[in-house]
N, C-alpha and C. Protein backbone atom coordinates (compact mmCIF):
# COMPACT_ATOMS: atom_id res chain seq x y z
N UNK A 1 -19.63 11.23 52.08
CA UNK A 1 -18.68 10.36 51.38
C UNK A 1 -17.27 10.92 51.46
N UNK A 2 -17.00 12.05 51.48
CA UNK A 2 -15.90 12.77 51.36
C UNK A 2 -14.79 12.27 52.50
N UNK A 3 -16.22 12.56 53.87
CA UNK A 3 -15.18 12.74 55.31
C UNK A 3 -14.65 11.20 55.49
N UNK A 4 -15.89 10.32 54.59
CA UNK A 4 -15.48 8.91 55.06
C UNK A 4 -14.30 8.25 54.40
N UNK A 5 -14.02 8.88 52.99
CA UNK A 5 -13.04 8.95 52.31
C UNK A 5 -11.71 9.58 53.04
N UNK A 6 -11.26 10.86 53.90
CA UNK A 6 -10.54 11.26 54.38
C UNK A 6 -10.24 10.45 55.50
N UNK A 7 -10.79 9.81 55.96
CA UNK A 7 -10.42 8.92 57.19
C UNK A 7 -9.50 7.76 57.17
N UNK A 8 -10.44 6.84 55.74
CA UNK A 8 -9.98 5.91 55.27
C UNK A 8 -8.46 6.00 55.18
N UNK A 9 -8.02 7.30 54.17
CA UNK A 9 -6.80 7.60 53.99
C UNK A 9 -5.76 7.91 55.14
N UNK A 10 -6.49 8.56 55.92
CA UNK A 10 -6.28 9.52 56.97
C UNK A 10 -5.40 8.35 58.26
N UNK A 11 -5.87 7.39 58.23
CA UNK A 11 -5.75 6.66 59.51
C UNK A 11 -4.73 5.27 58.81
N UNK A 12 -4.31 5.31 57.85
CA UNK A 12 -3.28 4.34 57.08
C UNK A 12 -1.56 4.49 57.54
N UNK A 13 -1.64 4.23 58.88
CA UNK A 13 -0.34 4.15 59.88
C UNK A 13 0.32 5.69 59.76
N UNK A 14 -0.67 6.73 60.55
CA UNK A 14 -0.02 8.00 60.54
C UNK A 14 0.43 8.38 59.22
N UNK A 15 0.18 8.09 57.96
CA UNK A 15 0.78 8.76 56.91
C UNK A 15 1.38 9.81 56.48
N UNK A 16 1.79 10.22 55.97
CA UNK A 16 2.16 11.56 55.19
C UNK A 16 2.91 12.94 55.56
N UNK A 17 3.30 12.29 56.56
CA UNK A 17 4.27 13.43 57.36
C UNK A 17 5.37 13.70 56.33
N UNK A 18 6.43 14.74 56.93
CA UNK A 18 7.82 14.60 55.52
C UNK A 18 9.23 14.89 56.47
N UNK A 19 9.85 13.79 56.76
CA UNK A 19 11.03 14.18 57.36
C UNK A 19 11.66 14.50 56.21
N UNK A 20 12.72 15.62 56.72
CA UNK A 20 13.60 16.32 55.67
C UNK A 20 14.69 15.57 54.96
N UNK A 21 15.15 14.58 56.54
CA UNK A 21 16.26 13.62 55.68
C UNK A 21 15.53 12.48 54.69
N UNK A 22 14.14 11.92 55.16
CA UNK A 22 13.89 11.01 54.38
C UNK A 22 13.58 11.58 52.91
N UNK A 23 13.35 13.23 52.82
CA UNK A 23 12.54 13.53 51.48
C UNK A 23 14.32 13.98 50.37
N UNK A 24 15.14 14.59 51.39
CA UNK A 24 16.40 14.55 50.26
C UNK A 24 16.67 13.20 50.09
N UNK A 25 16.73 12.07 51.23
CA UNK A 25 17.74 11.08 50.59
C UNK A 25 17.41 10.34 49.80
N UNK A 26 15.74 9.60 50.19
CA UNK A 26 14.72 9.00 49.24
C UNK A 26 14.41 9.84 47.73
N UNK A 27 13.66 11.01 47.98
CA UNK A 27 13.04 12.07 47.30
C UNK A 27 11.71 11.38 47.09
N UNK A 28 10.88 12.33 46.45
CA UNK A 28 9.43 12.40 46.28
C UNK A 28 9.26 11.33 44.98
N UNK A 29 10.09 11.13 43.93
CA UNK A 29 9.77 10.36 43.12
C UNK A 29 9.21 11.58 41.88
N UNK A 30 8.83 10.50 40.45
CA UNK A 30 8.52 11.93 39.19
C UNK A 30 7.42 11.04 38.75
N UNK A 31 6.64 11.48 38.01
CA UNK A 31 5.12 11.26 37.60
C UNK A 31 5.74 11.57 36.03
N UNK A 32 5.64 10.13 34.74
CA UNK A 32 6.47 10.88 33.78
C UNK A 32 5.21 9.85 32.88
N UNK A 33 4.42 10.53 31.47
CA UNK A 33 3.80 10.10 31.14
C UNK A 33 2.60 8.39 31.88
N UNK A 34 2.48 8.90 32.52
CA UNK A 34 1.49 7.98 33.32
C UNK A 34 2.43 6.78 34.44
N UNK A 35 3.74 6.96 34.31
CA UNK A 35 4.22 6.26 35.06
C UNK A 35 4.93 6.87 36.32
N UNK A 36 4.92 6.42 37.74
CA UNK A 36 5.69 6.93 38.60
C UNK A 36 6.92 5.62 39.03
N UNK A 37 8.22 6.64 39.43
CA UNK A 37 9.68 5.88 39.22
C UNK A 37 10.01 7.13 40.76
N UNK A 38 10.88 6.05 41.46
CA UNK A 38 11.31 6.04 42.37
C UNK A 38 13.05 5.64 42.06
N UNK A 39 13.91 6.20 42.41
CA UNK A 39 15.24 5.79 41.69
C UNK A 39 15.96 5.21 42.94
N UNK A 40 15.53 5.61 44.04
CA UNK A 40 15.99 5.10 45.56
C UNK A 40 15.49 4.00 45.49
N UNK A 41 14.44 3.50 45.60
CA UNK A 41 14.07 2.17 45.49
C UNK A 41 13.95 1.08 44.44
N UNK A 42 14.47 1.87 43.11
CA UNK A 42 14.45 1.23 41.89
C UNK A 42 12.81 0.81 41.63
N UNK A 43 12.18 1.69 41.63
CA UNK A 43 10.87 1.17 41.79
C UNK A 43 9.72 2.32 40.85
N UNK A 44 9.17 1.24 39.87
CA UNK A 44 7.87 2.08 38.84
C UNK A 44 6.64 1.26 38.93
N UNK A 45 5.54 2.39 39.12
CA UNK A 45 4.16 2.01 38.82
C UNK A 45 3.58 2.69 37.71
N UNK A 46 3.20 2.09 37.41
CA UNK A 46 2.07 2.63 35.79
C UNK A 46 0.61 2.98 37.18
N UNK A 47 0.45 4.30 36.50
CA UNK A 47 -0.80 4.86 37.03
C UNK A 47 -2.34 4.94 35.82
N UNK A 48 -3.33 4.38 36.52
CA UNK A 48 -4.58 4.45 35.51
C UNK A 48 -4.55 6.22 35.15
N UNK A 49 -4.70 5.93 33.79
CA UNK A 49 -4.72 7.24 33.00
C UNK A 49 -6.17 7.89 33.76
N UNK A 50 -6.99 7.11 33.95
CA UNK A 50 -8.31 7.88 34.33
C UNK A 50 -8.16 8.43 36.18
N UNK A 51 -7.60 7.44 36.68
CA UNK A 51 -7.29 8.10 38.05
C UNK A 51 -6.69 9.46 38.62
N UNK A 52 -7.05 9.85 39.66
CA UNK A 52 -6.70 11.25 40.28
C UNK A 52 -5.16 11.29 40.95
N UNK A 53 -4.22 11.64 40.64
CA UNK A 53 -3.37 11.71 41.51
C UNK A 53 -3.26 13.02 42.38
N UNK A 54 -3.42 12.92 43.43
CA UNK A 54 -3.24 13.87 44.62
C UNK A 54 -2.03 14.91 45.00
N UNK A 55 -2.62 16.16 45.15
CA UNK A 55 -0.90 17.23 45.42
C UNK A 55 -0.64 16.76 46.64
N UNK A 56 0.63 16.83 46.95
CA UNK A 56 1.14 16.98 48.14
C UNK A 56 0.19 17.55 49.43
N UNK A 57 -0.31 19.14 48.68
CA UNK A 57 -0.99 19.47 49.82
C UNK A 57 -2.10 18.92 50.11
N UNK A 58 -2.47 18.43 49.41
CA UNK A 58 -4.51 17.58 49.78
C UNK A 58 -4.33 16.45 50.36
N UNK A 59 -2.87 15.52 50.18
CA UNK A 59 -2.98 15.01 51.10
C UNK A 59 -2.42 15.13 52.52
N UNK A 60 -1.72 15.90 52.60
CA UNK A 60 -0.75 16.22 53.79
C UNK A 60 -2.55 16.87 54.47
N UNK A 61 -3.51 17.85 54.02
CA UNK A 61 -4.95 17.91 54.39
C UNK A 61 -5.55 16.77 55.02
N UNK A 62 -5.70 16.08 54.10
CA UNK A 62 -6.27 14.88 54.48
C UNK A 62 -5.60 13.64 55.55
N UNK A 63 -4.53 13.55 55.39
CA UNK A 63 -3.80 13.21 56.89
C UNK A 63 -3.95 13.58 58.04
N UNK A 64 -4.03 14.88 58.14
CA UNK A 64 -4.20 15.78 59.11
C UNK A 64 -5.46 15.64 60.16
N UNK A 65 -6.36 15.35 59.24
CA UNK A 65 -8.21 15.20 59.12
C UNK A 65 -8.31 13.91 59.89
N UNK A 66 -7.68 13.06 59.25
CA UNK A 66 -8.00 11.57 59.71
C UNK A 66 -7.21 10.91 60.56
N UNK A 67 -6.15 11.70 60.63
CA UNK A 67 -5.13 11.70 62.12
C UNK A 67 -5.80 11.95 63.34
N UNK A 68 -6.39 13.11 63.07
CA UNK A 68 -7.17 13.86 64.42
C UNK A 68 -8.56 13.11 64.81
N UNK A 69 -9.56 12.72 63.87
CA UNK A 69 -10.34 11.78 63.88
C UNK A 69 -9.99 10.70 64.90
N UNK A 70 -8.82 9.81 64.20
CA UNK A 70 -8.25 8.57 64.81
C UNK A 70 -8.05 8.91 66.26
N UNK A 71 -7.02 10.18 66.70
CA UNK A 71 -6.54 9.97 67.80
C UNK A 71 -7.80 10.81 69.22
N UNK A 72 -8.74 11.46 68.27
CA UNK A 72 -9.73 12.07 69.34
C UNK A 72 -9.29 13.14 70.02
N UNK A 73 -9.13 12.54 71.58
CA UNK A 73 -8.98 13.71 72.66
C UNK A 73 -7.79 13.29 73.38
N UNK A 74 -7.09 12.08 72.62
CA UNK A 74 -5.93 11.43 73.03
C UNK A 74 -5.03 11.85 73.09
N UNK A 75 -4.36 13.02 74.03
CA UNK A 75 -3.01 13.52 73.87
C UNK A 75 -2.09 12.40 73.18
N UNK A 76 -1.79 11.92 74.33
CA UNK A 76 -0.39 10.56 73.79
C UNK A 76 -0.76 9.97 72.55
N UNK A 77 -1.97 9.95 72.28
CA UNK A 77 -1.35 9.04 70.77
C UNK A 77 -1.62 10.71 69.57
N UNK A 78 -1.85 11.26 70.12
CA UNK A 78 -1.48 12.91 68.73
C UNK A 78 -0.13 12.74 69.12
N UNK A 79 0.49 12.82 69.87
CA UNK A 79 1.76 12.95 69.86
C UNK A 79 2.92 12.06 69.69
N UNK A 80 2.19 10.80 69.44
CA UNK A 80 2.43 9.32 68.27
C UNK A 80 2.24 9.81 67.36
N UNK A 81 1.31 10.35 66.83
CA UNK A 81 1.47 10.34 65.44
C UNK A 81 2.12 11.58 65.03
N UNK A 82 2.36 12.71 65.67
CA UNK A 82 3.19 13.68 65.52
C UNK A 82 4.60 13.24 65.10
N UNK A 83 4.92 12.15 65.94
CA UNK A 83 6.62 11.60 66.13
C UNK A 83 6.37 10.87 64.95
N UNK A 84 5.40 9.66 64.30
CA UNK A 84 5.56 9.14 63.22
C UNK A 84 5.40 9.95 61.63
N UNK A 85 4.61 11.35 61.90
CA UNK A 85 4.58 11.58 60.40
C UNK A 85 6.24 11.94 60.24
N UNK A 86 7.18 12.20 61.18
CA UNK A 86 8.01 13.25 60.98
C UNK A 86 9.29 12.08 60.20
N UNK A 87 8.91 10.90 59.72
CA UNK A 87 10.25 10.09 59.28
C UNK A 87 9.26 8.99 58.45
N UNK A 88 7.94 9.95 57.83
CA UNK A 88 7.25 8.82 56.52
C UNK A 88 7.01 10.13 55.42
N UNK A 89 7.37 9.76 54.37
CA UNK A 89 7.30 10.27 52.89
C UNK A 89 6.30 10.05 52.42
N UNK A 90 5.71 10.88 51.27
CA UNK A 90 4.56 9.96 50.43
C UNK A 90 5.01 10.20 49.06
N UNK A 91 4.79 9.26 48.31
CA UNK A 91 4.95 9.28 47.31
C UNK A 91 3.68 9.77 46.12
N UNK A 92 2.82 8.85 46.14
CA UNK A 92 1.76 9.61 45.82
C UNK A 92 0.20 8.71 46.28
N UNK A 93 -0.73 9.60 46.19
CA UNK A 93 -2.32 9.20 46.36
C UNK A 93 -2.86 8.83 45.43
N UNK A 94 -3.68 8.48 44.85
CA UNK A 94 -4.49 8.14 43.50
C UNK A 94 -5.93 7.85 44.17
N UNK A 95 -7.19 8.45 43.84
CA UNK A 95 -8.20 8.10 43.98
C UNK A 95 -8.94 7.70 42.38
N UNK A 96 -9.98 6.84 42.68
CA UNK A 96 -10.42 6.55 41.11
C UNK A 96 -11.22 7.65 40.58
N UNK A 97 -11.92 8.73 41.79
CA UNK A 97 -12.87 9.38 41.12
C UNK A 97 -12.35 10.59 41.94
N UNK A 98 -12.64 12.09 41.63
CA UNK A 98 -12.46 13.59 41.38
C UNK A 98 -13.30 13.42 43.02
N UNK A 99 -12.68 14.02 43.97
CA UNK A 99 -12.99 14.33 45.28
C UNK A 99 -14.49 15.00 44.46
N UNK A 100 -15.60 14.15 45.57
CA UNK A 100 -17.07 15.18 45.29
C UNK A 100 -17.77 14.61 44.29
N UNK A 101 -16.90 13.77 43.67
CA UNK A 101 -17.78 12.93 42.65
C UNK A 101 -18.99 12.01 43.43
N UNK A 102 -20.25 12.42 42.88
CA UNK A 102 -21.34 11.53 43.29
C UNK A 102 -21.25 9.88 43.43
N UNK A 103 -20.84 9.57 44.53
CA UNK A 103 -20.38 8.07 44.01
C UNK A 103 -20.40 7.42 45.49
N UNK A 104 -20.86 5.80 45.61
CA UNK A 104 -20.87 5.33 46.93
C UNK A 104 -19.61 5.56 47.81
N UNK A 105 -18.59 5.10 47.18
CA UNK A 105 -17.30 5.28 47.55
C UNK A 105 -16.28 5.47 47.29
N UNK A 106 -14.57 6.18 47.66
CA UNK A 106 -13.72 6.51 46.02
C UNK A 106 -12.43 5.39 46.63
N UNK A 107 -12.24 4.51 46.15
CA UNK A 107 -11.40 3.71 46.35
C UNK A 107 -10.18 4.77 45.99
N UNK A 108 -8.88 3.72 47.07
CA UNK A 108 -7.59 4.76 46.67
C UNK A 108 -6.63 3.73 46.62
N UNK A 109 -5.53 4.12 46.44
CA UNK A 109 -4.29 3.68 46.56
C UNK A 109 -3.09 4.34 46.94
N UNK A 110 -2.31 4.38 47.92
CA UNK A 110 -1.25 5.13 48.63
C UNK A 110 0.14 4.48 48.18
N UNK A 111 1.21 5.02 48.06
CA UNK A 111 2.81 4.36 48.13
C UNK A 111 3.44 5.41 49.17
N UNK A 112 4.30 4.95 49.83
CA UNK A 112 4.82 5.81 51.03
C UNK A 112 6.31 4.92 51.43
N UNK A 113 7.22 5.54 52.40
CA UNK A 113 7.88 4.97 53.10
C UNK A 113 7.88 5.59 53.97
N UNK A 114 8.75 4.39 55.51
CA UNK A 114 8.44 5.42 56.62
C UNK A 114 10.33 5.18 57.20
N UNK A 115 10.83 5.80 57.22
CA UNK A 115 11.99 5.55 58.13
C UNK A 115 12.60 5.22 59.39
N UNK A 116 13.01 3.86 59.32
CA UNK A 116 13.10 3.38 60.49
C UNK A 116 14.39 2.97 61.25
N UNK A 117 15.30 3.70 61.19
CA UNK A 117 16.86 4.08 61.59
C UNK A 117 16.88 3.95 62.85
N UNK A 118 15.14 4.68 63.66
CA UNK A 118 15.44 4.39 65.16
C UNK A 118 15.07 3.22 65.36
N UNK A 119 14.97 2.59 65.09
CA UNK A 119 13.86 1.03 65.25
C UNK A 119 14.37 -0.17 64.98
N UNK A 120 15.44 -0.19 65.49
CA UNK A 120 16.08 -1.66 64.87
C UNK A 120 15.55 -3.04 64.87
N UNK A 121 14.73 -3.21 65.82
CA UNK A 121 13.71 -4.26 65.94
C UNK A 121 12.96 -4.79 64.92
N UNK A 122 12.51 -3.54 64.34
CA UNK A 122 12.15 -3.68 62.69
C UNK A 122 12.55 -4.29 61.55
N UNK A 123 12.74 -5.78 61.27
CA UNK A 123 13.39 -5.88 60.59
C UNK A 123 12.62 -6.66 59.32
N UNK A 124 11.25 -6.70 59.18
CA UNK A 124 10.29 -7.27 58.67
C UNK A 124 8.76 -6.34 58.32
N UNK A 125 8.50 -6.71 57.21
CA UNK A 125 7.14 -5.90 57.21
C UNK A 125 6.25 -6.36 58.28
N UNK A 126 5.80 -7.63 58.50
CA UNK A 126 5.42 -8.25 59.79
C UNK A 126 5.32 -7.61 60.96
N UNK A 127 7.07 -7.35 61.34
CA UNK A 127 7.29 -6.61 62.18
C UNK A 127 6.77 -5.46 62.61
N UNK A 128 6.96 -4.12 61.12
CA UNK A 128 5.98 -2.91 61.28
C UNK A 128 4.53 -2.95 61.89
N UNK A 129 4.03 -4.44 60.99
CA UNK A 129 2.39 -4.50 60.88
C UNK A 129 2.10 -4.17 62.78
N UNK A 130 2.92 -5.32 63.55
CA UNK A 130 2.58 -5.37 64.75
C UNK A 130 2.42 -4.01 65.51
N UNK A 131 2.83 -3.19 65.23
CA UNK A 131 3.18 -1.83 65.82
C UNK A 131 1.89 -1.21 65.33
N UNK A 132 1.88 -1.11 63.73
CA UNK A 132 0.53 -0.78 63.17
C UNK A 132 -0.73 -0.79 63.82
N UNK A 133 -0.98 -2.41 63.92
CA UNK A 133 -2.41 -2.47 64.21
C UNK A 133 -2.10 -2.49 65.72
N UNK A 134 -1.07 -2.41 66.61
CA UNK A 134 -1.69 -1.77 68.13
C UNK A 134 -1.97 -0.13 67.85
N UNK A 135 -1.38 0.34 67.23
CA UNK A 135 -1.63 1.80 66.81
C UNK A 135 -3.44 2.30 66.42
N UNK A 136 -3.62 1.37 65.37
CA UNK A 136 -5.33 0.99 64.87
C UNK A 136 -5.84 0.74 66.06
N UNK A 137 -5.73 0.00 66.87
CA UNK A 137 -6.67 -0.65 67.65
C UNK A 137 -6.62 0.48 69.17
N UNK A 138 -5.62 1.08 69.57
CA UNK A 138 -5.32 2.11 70.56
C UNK A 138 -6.32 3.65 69.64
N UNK A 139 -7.06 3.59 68.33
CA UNK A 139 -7.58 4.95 68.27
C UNK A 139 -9.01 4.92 68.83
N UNK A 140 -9.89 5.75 67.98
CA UNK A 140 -10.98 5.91 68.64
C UNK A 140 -12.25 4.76 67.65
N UNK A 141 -11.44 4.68 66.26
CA UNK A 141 -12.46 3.92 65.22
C UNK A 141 -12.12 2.51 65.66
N UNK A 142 -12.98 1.53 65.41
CA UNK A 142 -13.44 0.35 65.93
C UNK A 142 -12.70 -0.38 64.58
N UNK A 143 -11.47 -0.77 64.49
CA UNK A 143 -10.89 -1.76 63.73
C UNK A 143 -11.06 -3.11 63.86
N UNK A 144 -11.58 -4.00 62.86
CA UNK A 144 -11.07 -5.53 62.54
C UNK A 144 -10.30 -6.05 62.08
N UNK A 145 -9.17 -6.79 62.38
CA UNK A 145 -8.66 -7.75 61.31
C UNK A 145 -8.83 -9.29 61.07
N UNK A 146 -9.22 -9.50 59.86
CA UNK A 146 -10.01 -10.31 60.00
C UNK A 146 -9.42 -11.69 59.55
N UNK A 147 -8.44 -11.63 58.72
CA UNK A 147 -7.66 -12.81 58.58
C UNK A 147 -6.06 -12.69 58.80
N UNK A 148 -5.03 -13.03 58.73
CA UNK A 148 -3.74 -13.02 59.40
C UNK A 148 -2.95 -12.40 58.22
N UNK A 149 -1.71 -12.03 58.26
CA UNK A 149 -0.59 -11.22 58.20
C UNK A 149 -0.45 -12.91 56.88
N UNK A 150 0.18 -12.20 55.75
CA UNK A 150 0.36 -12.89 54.88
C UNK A 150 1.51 -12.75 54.06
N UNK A 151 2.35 -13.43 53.05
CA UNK A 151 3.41 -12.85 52.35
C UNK A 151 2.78 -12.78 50.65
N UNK A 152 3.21 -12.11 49.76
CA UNK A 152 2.78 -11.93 48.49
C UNK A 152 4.41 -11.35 48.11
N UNK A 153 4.60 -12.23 46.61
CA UNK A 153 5.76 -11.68 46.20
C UNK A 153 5.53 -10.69 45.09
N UNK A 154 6.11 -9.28 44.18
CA UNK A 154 5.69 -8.23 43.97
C UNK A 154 6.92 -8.00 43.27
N UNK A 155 7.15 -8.26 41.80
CA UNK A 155 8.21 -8.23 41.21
C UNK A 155 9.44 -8.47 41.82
N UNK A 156 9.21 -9.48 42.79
CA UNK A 156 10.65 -9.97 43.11
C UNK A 156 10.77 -9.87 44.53
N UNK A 157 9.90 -8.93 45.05
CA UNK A 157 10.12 -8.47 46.36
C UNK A 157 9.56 -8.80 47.39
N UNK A 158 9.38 -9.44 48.48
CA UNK A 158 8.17 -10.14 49.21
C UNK A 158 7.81 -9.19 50.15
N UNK A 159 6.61 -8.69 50.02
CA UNK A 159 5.99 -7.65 50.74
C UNK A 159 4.70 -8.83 52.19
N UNK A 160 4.86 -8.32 52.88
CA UNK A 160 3.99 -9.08 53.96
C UNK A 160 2.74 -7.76 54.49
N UNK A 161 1.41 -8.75 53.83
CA UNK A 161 0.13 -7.83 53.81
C UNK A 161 -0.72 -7.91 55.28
N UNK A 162 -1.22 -7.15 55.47
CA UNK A 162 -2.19 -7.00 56.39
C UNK A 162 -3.74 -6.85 56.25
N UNK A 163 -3.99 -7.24 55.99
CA UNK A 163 -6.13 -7.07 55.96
C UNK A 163 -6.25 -6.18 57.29
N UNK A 164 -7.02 -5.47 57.12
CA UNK A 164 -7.93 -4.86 57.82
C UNK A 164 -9.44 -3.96 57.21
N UNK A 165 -10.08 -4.19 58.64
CA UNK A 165 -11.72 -3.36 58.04
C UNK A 165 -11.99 -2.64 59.10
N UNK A 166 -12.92 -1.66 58.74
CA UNK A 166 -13.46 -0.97 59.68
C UNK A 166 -14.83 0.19 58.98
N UNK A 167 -16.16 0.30 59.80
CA UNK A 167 -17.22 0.32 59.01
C UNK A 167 -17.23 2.11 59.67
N UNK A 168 -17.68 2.75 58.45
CA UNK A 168 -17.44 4.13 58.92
C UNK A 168 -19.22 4.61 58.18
N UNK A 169 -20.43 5.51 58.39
CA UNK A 169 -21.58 6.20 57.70
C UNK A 169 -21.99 4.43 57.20
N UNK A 170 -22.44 3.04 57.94
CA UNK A 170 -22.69 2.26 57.37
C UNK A 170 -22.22 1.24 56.51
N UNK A 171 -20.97 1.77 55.89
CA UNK A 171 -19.88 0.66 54.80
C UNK A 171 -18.74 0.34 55.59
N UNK A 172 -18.83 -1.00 55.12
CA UNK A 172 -17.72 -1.29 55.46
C UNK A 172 -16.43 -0.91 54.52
N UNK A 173 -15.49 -0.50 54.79
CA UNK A 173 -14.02 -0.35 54.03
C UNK A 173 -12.78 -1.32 54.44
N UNK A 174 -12.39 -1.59 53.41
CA UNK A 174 -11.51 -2.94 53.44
C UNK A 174 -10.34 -2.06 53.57
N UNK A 175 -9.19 -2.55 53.77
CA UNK A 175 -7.70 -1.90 53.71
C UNK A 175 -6.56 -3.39 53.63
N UNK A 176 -5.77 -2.98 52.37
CA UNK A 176 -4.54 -4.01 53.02
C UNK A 176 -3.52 -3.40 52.59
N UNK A 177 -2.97 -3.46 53.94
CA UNK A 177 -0.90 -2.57 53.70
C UNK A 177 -0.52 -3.95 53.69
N UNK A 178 0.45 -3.47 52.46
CA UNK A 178 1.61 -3.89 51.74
C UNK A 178 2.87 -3.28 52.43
N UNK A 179 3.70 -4.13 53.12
CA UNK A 179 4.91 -3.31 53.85
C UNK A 179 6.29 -4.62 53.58
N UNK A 180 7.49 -3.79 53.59
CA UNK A 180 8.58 -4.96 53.15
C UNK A 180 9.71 -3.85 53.72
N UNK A 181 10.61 -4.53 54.00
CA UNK A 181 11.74 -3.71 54.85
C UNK A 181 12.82 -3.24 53.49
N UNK A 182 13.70 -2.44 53.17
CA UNK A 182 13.84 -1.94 52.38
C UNK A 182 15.04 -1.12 52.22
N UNK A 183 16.45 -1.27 53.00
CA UNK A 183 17.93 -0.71 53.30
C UNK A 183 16.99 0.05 55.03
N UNK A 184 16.91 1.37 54.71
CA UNK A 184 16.47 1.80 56.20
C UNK A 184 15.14 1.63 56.30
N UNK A 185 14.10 1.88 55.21
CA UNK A 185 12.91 2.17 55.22
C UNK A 185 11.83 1.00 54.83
N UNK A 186 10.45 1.17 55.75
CA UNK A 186 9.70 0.51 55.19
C UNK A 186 8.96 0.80 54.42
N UNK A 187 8.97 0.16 52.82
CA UNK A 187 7.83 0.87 52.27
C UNK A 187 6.50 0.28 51.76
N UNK A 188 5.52 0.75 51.48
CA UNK A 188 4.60 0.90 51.99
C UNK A 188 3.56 0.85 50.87
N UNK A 189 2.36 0.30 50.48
CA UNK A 189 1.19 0.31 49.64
C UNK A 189 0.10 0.16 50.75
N UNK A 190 -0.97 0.88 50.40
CA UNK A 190 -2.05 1.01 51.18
C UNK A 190 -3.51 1.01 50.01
N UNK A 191 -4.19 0.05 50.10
CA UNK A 191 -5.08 -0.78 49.21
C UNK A 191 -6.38 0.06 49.99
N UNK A 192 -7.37 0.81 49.31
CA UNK A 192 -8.62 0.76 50.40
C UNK A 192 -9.42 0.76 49.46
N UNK A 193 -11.01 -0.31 49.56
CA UNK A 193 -11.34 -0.01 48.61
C UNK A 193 -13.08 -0.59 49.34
N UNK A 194 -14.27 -0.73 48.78
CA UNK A 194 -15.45 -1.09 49.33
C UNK A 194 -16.22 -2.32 48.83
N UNK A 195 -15.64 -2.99 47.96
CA UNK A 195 -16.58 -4.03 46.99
C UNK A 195 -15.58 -4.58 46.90
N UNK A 196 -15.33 -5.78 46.20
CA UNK A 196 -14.52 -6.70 44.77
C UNK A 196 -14.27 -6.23 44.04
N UNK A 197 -15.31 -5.40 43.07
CA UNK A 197 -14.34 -4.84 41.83
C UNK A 197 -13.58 -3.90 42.26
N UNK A 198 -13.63 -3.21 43.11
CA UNK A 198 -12.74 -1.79 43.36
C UNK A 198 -11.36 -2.71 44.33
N UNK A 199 -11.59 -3.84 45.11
CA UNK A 199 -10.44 -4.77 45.06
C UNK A 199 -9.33 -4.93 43.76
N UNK A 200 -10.35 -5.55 42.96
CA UNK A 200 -9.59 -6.11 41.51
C UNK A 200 -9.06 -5.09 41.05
N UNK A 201 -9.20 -3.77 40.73
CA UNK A 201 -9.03 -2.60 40.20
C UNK A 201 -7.77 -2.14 41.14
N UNK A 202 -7.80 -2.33 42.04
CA UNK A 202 -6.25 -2.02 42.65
C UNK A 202 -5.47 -2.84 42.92
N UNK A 203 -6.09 -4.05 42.67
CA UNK A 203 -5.00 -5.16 42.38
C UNK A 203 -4.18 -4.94 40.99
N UNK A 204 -4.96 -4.71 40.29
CA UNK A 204 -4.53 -4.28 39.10
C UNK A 204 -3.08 -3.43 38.71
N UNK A 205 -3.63 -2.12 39.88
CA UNK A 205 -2.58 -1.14 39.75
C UNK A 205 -1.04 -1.83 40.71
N UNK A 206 -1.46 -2.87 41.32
CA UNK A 206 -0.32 -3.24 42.32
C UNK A 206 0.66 -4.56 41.61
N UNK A 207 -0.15 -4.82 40.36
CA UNK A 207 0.33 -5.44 39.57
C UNK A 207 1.47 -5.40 38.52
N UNK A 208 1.21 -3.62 38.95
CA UNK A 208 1.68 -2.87 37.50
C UNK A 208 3.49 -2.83 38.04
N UNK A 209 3.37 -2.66 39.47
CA UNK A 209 4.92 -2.24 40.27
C UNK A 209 6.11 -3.37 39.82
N UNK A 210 7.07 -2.73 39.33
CA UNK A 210 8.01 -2.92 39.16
C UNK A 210 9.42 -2.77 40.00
N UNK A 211 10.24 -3.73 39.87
CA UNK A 211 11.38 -3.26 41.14
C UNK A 211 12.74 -3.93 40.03
């Protein structure tokens, strides 16, 4: 459950790298009685009091894990994702249950941005997605997407989602990035979860975001 958990996370558009300019100019964001606030993006989520939030280092671990997974024996795309962690931030991880907890599966939730200054083409979450899922579909895990690129508005903000699945030890795992263009950066929600209720339950938390 663990490794299938690290993947899940692991393979959510190269994640968790830390360019230096994106981490002074953005910053990491503060965790202040159960809420996280972003002042660059004008942006707060209320975090479930019972959920795990993740250090820096476990996930920058776990990136690492499910990076290498994804890209195999693929020089050129390690060295895609080398070039992409180096201009995406994370803000924070949240799993529902304590890594190791006896449990079918640990649903998560990611916030991130990725910086896209070189990329002018970019001018849409849409846009990112396309890059995304050739990225997904160029690794070694067998991705679906199964219904189309959609818009959802999000305290004001219209974020354009992506569905995707992919079945890892037998389960299937759902994923939908949340991406919206953003002054330079795109930022970023990453939904993974195995059932409906663990859907609803991070719908929940995506409910909570404020802008």
């Amino acid at each position: 459950m663990y490794r299938s958990v690290i993947v899940a996370i692991g393979i959510c558009l190269l994640l968790l790298g830390c360019d230096s300019k994106a981490s002074n100019e953005v910053g990491y964001g503060t965790i202040v009685n159960g809420v996280y606030e972003n002042k660059y993006f004008n942006m707060t989520v209320k975090l479930p009091a019972e959920w795990v939030v993740q250090s820096q280092a476990a996930q920058q671990e776990m990136t690492e894990a499910g990076a290498s997974l994804l890209a195999g024996e693929d020089d050129n795309l390690k060295n895609v994702i080398k070039e992409a962690q180096k201009n995406t931030i994370s803000f924070f991880t949240l799993f529902k249950y304590e890594q190791g907890t006896p449990v079918p599966f640990n649903p998560s939730f990611i916030s991130l941005a990725e910086r896209m200054s070189g990329f002018p083409g970019i001018k849409s979450g849409t846009d990112y997605h396309f890059h995304a899922r050739k990225l997904l579909e160029s690794g070694q895990l067998k991705y679906d997407f199964p219904n189309e690129i959609y818009t959802k508005d999000v305290s004001g903000v219209t974020f354009d989602v992506m569905p995707a699945q992919t079945a890892i030890g037998g389960t299937i795992i759902y994923q939908e990035y949340y991406a919206a263009k953003k002054m330079d950066y795109v930022l970023l929600f990453v939904l993974t979860y195995s059932s409906d209720m663990e859907r609803d339950e991070l719908n929940e938390i995506m409910s909570s975001v404020k802008f």
